[in-house]
N, C-alpha and C. Protein backbone atom coordinates (compact mmCIF):
# COMPACT_ATOMS: atom_id res chain seq x y z
N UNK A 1 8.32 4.18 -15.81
CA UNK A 1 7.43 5.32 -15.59
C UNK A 1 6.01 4.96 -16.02
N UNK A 2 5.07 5.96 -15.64
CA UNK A 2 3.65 5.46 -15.72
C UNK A 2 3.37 7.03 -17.06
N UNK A 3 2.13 7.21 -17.47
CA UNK A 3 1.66 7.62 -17.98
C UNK A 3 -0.02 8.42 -17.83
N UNK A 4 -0.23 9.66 -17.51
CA UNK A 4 -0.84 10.23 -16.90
C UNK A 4 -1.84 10.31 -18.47
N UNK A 5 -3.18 9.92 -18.39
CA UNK A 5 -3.89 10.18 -19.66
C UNK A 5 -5.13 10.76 -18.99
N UNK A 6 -5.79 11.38 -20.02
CA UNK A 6 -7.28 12.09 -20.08
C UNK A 6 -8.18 11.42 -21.48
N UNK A 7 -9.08 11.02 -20.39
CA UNK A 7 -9.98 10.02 -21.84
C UNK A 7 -10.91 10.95 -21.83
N UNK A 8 -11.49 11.26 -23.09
CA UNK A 8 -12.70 11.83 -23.24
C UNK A 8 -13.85 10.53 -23.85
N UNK A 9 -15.21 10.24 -23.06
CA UNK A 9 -15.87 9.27 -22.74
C UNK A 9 -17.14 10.14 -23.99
N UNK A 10 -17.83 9.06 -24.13
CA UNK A 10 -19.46 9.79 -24.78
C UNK A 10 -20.50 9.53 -23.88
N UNK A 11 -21.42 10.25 -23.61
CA UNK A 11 -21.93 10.30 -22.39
C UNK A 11 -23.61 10.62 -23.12
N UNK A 12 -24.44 9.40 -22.49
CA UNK A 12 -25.48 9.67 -23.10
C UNK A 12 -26.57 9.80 -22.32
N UNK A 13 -27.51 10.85 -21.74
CA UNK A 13 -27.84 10.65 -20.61
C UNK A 13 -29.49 10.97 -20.70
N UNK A 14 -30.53 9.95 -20.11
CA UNK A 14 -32.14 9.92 -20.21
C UNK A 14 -32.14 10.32 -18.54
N UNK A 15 -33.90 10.53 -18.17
CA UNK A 15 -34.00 10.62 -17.26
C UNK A 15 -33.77 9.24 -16.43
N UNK A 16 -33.97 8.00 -16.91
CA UNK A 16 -34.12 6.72 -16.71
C UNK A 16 -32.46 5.74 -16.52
N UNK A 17 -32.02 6.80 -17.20
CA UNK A 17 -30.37 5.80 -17.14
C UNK A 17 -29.19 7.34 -18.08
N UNK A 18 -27.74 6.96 -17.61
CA UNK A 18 -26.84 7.63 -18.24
C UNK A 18 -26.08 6.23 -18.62
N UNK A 19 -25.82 6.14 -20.40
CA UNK A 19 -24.88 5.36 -20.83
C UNK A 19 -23.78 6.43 -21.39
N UNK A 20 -22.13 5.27 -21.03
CA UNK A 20 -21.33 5.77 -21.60
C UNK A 20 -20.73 4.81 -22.51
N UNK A 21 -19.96 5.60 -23.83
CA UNK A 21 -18.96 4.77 -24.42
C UNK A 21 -17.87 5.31 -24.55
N UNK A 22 -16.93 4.38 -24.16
CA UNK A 22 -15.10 4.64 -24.19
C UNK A 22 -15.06 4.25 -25.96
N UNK A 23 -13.87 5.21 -25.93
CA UNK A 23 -12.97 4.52 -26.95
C UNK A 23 -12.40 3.75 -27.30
N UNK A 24 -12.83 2.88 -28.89
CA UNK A 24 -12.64 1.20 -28.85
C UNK A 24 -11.24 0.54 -28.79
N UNK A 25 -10.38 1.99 -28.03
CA UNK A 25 -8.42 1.94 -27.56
C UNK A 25 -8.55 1.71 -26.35
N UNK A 26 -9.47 2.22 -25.64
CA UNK A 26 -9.58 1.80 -23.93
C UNK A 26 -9.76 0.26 -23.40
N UNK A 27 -8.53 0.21 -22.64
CA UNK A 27 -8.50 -0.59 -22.02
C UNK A 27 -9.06 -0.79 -20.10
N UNK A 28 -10.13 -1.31 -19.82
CA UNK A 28 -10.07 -0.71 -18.48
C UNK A 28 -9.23 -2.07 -17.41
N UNK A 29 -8.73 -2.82 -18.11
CA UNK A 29 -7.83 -3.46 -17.32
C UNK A 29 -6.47 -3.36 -17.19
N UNK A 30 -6.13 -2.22 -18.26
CA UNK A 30 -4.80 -2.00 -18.45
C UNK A 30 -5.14 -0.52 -17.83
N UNK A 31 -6.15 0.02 -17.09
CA UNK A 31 -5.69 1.32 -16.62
C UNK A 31 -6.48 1.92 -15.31
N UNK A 32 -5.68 2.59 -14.50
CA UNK A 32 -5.66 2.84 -13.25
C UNK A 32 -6.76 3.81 -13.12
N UNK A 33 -7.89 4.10 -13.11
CA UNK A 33 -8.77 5.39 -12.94
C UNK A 33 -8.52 6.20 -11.81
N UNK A 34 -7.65 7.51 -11.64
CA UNK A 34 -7.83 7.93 -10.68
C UNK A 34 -9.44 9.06 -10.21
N UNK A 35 -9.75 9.37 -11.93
CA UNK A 35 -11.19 10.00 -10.66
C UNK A 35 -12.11 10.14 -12.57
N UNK A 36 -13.45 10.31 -12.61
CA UNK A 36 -14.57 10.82 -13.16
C UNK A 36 -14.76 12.61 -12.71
N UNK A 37 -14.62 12.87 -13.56
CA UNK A 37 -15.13 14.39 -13.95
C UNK A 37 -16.15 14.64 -13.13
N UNK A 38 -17.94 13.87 -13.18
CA UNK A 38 -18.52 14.25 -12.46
C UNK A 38 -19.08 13.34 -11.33
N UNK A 39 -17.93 13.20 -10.83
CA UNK A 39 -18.28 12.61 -9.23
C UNK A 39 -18.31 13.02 -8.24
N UNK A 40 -18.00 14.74 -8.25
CA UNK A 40 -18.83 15.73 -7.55
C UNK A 40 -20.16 16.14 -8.18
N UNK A 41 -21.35 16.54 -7.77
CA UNK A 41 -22.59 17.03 -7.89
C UNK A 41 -22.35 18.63 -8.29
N UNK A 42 -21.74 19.31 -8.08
CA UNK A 42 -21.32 20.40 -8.61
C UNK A 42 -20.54 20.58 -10.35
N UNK A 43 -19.66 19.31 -10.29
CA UNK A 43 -19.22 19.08 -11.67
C UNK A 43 -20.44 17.96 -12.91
N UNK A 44 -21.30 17.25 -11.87
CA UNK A 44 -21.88 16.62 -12.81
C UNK A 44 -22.98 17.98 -13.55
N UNK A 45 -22.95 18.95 -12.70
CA UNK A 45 -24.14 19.77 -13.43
C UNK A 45 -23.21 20.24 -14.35
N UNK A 46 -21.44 20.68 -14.21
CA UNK A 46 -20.98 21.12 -15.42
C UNK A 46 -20.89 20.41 -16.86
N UNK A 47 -21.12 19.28 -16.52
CA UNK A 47 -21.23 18.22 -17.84
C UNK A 47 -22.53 17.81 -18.20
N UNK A 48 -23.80 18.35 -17.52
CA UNK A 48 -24.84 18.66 -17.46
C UNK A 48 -25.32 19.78 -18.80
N UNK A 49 -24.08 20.91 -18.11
CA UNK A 49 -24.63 22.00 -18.95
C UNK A 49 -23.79 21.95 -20.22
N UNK A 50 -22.99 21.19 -20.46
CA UNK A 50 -22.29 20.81 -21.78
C UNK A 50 -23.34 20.24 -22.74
N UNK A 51 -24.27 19.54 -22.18
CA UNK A 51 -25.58 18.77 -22.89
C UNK A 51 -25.47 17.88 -22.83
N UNK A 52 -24.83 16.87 -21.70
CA UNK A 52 -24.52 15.54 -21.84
C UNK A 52 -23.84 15.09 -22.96
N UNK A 53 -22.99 15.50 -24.02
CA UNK A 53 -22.13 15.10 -24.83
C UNK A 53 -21.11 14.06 -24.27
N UNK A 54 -20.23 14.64 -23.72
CA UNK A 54 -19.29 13.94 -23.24
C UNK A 54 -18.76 14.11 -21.88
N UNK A 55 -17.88 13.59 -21.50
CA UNK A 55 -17.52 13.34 -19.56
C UNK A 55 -15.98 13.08 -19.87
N UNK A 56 -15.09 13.62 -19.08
CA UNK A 56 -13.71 13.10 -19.22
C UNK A 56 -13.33 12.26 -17.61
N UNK A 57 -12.31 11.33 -17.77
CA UNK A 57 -11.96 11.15 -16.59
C UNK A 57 -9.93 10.68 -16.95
N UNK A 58 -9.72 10.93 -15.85
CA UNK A 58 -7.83 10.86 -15.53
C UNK A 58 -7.50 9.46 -14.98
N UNK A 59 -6.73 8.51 -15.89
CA UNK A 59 -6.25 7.56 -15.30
C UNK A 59 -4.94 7.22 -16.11
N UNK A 60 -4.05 6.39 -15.41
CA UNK A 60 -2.95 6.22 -15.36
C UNK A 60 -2.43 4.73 -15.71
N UNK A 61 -1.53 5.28 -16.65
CA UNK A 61 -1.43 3.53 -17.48
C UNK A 61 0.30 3.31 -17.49
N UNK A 62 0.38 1.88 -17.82
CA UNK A 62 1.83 1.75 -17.59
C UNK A 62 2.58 2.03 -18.82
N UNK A 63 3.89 2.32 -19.37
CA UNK A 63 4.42 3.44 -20.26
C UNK A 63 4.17 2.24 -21.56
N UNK A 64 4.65 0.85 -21.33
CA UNK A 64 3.87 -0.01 -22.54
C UNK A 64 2.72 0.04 -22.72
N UNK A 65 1.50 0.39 -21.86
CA UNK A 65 0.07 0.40 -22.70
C UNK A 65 0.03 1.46 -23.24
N UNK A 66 0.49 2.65 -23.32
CA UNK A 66 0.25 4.35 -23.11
C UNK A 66 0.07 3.82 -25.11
N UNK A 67 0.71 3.06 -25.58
CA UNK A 67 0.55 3.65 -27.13
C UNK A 67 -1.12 3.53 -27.81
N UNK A 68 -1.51 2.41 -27.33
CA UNK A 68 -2.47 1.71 -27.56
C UNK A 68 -3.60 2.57 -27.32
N UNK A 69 -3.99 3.04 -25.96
CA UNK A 69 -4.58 4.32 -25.76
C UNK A 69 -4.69 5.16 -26.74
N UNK A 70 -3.04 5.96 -26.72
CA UNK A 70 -3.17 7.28 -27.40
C UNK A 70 -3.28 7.13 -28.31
N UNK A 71 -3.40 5.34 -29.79
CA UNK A 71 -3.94 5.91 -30.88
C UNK A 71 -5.43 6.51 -31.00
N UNK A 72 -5.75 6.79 -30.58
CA UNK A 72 -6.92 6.96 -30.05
C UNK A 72 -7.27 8.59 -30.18
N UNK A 73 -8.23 9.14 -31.11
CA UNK A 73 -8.22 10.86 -30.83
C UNK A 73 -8.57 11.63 -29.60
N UNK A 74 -9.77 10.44 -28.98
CA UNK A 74 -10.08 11.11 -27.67
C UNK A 74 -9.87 10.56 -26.46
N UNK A 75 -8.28 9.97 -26.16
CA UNK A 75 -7.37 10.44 -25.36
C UNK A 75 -6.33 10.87 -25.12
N UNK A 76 -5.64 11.60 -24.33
CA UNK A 76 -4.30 12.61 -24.29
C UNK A 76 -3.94 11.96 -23.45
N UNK A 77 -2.25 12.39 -23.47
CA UNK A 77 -2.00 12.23 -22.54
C UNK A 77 -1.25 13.71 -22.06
N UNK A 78 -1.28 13.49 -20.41
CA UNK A 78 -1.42 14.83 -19.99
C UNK A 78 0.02 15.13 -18.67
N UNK A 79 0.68 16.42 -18.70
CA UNK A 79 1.71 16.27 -17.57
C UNK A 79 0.94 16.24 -16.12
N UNK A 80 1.49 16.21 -15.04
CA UNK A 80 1.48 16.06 -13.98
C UNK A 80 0.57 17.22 -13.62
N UNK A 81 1.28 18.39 -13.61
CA UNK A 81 0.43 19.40 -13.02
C UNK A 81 -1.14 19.61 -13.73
N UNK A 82 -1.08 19.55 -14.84
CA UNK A 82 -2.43 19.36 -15.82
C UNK A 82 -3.52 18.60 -14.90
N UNK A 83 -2.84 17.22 -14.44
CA UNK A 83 -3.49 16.06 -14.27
C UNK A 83 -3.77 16.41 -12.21
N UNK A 84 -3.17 17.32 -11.69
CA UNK A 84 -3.41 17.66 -10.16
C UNK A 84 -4.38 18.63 -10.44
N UNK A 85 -4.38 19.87 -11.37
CA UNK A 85 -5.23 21.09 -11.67
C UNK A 85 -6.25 20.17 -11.53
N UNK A 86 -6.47 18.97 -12.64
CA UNK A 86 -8.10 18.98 -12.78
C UNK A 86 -8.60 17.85 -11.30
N UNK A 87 -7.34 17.24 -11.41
CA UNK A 87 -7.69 16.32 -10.09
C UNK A 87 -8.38 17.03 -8.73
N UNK A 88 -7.67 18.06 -8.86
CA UNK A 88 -7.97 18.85 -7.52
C UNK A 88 -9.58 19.46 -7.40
N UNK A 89 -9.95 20.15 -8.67
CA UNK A 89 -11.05 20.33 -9.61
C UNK A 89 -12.44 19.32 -9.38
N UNK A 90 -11.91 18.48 -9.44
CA UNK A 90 -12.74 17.19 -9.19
C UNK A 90 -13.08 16.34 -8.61
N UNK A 91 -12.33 16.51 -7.10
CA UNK A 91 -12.37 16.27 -6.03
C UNK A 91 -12.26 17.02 -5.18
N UNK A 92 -12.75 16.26 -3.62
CA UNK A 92 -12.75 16.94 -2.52
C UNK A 92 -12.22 16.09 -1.44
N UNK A 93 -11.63 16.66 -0.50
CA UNK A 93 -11.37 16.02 0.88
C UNK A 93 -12.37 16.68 1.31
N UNK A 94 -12.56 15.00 2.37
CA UNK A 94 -13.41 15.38 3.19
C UNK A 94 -13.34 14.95 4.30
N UNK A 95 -13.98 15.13 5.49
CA UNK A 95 -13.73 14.43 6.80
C UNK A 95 -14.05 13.00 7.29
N UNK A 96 -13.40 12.13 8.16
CA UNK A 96 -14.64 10.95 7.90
C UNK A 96 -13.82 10.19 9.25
N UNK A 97 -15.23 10.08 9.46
CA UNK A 97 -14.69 9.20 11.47
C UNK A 97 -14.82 7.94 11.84
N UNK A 98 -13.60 7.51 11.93
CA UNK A 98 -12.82 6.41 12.35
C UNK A 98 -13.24 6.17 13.27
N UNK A 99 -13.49 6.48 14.38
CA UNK A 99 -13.81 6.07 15.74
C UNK A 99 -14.66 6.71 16.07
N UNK A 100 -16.09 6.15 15.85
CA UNK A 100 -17.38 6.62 16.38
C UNK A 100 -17.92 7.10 17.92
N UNK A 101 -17.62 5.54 18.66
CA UNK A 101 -17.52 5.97 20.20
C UNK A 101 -17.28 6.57 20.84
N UNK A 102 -15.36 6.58 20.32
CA UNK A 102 -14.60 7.66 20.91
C UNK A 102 -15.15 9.01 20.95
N UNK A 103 -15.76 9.31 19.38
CA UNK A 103 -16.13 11.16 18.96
C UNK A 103 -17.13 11.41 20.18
N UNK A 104 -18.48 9.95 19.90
CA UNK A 104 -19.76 10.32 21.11
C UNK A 104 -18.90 10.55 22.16
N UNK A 105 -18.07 9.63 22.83
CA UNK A 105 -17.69 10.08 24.50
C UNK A 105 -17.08 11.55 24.27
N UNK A 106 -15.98 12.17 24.01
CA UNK A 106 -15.92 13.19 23.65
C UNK A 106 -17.24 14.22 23.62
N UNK A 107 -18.15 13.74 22.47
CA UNK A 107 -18.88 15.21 22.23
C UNK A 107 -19.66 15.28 24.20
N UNK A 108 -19.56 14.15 24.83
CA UNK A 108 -20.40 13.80 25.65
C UNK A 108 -19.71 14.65 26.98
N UNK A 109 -18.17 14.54 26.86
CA UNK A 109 -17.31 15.26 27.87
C UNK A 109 -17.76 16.74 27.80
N UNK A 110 -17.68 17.36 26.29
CA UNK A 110 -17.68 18.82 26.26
C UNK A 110 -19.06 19.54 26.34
N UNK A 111 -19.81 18.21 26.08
CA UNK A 111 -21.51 19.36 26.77
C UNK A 111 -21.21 18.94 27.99
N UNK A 112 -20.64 18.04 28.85
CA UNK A 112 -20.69 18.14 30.37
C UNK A 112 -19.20 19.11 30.93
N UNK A 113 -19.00 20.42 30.00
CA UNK A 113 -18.00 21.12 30.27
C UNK A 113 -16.50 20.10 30.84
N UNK A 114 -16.56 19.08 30.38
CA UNK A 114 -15.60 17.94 30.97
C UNK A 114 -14.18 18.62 30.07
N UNK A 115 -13.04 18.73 30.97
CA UNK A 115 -11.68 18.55 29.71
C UNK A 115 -11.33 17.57 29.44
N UNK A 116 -11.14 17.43 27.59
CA UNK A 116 -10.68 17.05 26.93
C UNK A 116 -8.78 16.90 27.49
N UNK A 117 -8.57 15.33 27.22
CA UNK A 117 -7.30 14.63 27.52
C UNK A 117 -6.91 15.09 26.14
N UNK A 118 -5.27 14.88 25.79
CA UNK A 118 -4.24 15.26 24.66
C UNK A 118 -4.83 14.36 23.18
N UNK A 119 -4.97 12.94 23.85
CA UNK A 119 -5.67 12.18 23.32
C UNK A 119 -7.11 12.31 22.12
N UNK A 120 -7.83 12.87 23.38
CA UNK A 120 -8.95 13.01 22.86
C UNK A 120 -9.00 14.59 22.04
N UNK A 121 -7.80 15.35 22.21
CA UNK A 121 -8.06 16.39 21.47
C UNK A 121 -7.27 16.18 20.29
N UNK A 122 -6.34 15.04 20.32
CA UNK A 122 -6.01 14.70 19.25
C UNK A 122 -6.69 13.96 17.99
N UNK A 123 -7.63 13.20 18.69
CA UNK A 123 -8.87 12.47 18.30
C UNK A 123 -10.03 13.21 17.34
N UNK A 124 -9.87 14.29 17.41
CA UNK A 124 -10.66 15.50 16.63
C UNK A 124 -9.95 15.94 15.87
N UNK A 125 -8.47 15.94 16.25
CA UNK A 125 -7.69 16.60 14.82
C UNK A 125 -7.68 15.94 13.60
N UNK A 126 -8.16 16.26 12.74
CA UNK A 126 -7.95 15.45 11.49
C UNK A 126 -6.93 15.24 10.28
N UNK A 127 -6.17 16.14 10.95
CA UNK A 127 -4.52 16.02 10.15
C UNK A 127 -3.50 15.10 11.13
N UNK A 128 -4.33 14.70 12.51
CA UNK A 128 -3.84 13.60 13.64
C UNK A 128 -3.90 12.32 12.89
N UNK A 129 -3.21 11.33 13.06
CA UNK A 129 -3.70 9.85 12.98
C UNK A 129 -4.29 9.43 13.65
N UNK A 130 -4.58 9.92 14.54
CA UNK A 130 -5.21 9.16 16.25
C UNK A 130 -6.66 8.89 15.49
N UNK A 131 -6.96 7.40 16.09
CA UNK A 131 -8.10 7.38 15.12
C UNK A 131 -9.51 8.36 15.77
N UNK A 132 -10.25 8.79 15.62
CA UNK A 132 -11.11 9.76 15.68
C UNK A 132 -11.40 10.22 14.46
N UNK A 133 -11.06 11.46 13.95
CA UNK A 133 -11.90 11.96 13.01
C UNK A 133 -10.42 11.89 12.15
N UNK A 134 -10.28 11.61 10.42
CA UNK A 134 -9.31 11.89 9.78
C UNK A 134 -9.98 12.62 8.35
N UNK A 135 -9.15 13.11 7.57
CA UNK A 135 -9.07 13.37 6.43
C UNK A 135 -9.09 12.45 5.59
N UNK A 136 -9.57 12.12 4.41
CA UNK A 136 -9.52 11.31 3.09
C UNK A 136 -8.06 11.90 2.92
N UNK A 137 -7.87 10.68 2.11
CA UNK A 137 -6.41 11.55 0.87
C UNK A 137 -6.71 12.20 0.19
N UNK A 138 -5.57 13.23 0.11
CA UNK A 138 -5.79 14.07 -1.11
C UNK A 138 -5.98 13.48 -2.51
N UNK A 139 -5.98 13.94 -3.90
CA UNK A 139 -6.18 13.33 -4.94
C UNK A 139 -4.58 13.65 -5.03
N UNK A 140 -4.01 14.31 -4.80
CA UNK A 140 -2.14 14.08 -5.25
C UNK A 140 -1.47 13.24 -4.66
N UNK A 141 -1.77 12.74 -2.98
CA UNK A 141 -1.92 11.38 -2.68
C UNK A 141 -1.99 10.13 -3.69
N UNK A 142 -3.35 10.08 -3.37
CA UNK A 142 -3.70 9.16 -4.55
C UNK A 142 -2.83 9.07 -6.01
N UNK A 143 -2.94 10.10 -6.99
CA UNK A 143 -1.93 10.10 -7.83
C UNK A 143 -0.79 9.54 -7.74
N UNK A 144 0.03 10.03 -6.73
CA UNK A 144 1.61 9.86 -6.62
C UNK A 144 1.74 8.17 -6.00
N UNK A 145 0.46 7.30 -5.40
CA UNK A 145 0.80 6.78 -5.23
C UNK A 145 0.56 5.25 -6.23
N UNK A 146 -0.25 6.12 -7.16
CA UNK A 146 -0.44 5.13 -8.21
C UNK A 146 0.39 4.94 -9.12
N UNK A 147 1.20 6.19 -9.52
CA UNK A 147 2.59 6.44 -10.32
C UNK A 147 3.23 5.81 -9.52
N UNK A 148 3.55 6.09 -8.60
CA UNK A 148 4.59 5.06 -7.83
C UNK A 148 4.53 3.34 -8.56
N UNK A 149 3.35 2.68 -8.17
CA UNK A 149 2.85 1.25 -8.31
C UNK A 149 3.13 1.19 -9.49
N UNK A 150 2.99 2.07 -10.77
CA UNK A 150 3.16 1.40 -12.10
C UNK A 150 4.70 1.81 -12.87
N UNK A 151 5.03 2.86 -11.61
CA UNK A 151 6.48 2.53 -12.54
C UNK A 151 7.47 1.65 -12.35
C-alpha cells in the first residue's frame, strides 16, 4: 500500500521571488507530488491571504518511507477522501485539443452550415477519445493511479 500525506511547506514570499522550505523529513525523491495548494490562481490568493506563511501540498509515498516523513510535525498523513476533498479543491479539469486541424476543419464546416459526420461530432466531445477536443484527468485519476504504482 501507498500512503496519502499532506506536507505543510514554509512559504516565503517578496515581490521579486517566493522561497519555500520543506521539512528537514521530506524527501522529494521518495515522494510522488500529486498537486500544490496554489496552482490554481484562485487558491494562490487563498494562501495569499493567509500572509504567505505557509502552502500545503498532497503527495504520496510508499508505506516504508511514510515513517520518515511523519516524524515530522508538519506532515500528516491523510485518508483518501480527505486527500480527493482537497484534491478536487485544488484542481481543475480542463479542456485541451488534441487535434488542432481537425477542430479548424470542423469549426470551418459549421460556419459553412456544413453537417457534421459522427466522427467529427465525436471529435468535439470531450468525454470521446476521438482525438479532437479531450478532458485532462481528473485529480482522482491521477491519485488512484499513483496508489496503484506504489503499492
Amino acid at each position: 500500500m501507498a500512503k496519502i500525506l499532506l506536507v505543510k511547506i514554509k512559504r516565503d514570499q517578496t515581490p521579486a521571488r517566493t522561497h519555500y522550505t520543506y521539512p528537514p523529513e521530506y524527501d522529494a525523491q521518495k515522494i510522488q507530488v500529486m498537486v500544490y495548494e496554489s496552482i490554481l490562481p484562485e487558491n494562490l490568493q487563498v494562501v495569499k491571504d493567509r500572509g504567505n506563511k505557509d502552502e500545503y501540498l498532497l503527495g504520496v509515498v510508499k508505506d516504508e518511507d511514510a515513517a520518515q516523513f511523519l516524524a515530522s510535525k508538519d506532515i500528516a498523513e491523510i485518508d483518501y477522501n480527505t486527500a480527493l476533498n482537497r484534491g478536487n479543491q485544488w484542481t481543475k479539469q480542463v479542456l485541451k485539443v488534441t487535434a488542432p486541424e481537425k477542430i479548424a476543419l470542423i469549426g470551418q464546416k459549421t460556419a459553412n452550415n456544413e453537417a457534421l459526420t459522427v466522427e467529427e461530432k465525436n471529435a468535439l466531445n470531450a468525454d470521446n477519445p476521438e482525438p479532437g477536443i479531450i478532458k485532462s484527468k481528473s485529480f482522482q485519476d491521477g491519485l488512484d493511479a499513483v496508489i496503484s504504482a506504489m503499492s
